[in-house]
N, C-alpha and C. Protein backbone atom coordinates (compact mmCIF):
# COMPACT_ATOMS: atom_id res chain seq x y z
N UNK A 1 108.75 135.73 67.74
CA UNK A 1 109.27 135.46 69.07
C UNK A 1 110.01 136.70 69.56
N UNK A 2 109.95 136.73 70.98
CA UNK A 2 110.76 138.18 71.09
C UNK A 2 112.13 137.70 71.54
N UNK A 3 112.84 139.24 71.46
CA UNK A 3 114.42 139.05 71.35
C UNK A 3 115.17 139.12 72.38
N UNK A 4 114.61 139.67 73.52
CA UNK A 4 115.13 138.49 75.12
C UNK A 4 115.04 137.63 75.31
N UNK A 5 116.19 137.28 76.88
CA UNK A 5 116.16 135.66 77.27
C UNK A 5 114.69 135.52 77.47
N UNK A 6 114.45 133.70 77.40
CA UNK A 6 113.39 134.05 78.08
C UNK A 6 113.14 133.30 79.46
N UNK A 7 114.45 133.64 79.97
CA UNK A 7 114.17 133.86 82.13
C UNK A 7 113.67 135.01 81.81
N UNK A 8 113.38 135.59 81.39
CA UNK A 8 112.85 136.93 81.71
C UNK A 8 111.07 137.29 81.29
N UNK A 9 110.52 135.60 80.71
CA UNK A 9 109.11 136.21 79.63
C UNK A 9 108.96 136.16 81.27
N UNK A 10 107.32 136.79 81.64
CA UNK A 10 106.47 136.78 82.86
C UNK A 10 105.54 135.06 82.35
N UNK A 11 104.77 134.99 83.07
CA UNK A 11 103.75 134.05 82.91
C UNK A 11 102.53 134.15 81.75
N UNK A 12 102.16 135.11 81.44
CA UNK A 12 101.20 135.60 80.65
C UNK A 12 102.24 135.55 79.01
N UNK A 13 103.37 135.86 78.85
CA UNK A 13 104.21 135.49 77.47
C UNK A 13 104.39 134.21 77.30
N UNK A 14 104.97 133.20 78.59
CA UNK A 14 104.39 131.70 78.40
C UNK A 14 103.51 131.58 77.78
N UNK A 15 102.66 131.71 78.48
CA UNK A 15 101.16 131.25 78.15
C UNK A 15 101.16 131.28 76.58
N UNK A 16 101.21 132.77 76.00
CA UNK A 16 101.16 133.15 74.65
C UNK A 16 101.73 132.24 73.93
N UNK A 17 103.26 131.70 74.17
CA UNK A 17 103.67 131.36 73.68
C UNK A 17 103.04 129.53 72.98
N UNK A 18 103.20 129.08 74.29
CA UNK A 18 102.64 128.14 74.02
C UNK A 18 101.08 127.81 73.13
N UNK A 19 100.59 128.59 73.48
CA UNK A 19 99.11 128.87 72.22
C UNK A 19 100.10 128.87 71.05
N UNK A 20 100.61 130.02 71.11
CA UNK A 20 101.53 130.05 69.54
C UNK A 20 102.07 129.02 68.75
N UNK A 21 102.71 128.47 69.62
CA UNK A 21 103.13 127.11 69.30
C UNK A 21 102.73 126.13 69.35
N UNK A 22 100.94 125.90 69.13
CA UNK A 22 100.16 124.89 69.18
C UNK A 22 100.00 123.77 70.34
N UNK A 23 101.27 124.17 71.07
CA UNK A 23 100.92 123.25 72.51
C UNK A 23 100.02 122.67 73.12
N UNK A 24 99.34 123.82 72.76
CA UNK A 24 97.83 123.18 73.99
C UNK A 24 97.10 124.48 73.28
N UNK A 25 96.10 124.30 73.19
CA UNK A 25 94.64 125.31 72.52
C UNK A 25 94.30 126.17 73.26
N UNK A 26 94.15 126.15 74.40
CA UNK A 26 94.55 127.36 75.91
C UNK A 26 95.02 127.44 77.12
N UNK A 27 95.33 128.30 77.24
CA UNK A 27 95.86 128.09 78.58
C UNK A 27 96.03 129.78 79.41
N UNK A 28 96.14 129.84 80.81
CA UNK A 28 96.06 130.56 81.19
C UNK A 28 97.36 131.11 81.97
N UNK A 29 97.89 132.82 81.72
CA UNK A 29 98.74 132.69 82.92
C UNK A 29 98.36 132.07 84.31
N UNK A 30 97.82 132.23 84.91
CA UNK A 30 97.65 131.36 86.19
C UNK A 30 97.82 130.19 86.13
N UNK A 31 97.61 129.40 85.49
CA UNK A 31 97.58 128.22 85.25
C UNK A 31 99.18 128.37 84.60
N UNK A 32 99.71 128.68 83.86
CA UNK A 32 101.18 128.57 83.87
C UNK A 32 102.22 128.71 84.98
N UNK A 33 101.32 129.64 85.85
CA UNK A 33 102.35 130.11 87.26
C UNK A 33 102.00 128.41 88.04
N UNK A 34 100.79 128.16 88.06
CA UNK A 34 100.51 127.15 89.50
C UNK A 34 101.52 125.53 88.68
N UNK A 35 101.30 125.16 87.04
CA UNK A 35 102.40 124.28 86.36
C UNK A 35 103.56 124.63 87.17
N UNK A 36 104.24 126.21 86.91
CA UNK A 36 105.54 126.42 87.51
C UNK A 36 105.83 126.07 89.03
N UNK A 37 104.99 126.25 89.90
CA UNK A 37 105.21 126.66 90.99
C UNK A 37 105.06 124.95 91.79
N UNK A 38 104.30 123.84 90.55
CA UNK A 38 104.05 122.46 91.45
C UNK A 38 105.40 121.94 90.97
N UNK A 39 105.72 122.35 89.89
CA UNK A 39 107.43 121.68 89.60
C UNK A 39 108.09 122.80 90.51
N UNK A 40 107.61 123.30 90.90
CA UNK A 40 109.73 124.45 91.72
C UNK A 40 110.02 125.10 90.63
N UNK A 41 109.30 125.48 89.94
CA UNK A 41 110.54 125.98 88.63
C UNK A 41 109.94 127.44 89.22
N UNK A 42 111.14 128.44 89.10
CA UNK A 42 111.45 129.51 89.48
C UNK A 42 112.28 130.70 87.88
N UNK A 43 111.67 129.99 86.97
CA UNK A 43 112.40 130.79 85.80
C UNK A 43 113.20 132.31 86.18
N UNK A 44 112.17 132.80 86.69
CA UNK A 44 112.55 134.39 87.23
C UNK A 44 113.66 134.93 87.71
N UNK A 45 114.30 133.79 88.91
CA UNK A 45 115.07 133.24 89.93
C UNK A 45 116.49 132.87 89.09
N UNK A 46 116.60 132.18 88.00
CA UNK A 46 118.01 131.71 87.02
C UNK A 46 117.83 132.06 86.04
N UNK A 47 119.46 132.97 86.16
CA UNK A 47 119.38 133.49 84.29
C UNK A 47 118.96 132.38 83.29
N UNK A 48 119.80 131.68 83.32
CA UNK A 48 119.78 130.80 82.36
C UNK A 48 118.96 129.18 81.77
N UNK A 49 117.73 129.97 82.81
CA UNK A 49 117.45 128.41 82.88
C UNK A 49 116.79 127.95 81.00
N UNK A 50 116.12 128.33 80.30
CA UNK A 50 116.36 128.10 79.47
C UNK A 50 117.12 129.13 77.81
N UNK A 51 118.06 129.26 78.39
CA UNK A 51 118.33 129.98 77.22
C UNK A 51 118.72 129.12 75.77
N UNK A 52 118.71 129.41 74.62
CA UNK A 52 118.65 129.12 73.70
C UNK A 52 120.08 128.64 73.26
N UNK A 53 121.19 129.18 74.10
CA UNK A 53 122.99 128.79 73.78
C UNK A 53 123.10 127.48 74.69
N UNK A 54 122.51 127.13 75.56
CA UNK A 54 122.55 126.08 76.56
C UNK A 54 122.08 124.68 76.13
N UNK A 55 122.46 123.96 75.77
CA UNK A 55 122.33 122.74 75.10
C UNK A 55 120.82 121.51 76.17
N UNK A 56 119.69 121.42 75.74
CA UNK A 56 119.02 121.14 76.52
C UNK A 56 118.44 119.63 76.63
N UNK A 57 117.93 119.14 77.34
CA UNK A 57 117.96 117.64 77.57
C UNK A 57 116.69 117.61 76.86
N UNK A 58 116.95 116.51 76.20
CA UNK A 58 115.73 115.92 74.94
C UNK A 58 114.56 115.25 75.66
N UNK A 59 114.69 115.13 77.00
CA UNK A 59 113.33 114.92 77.89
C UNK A 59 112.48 115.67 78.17
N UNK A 60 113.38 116.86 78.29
CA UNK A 60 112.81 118.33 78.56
C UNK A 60 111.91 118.77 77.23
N UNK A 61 112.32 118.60 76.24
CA UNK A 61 111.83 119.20 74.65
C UNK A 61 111.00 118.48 74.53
């Protein structure tokens, strides 16, 4: 995993990630941006939206 926040991965390190982490078998940046963009989520936009010190809602996980 890399050693920045990650408000900061782009769409294409999502993506990676999630392959990595068995999530889903593929997936595409684009397809991670248009997920982001039908929820509003703006990662880019808030430091903190998920950082790892921030205690996170078990709905979310």
């Amino acid at each position: 995993m890399m050693e920045r926040s990650l408000s900061q991965w782009d769409c294409r390190e999502l993506a990676r990630q999630v392959i990595t982490a068995t999530i889903v078998g593929s997936i595409s940046a684009s397809t991670v941006r248009r997920i982001l963009n039908s929820h509003q989520l703006r990662p880019w936009r808030h430091h903190l939206w998920l950082s790892p010190k921030a205690p996170r809602d078990a709905a979310f996980v």
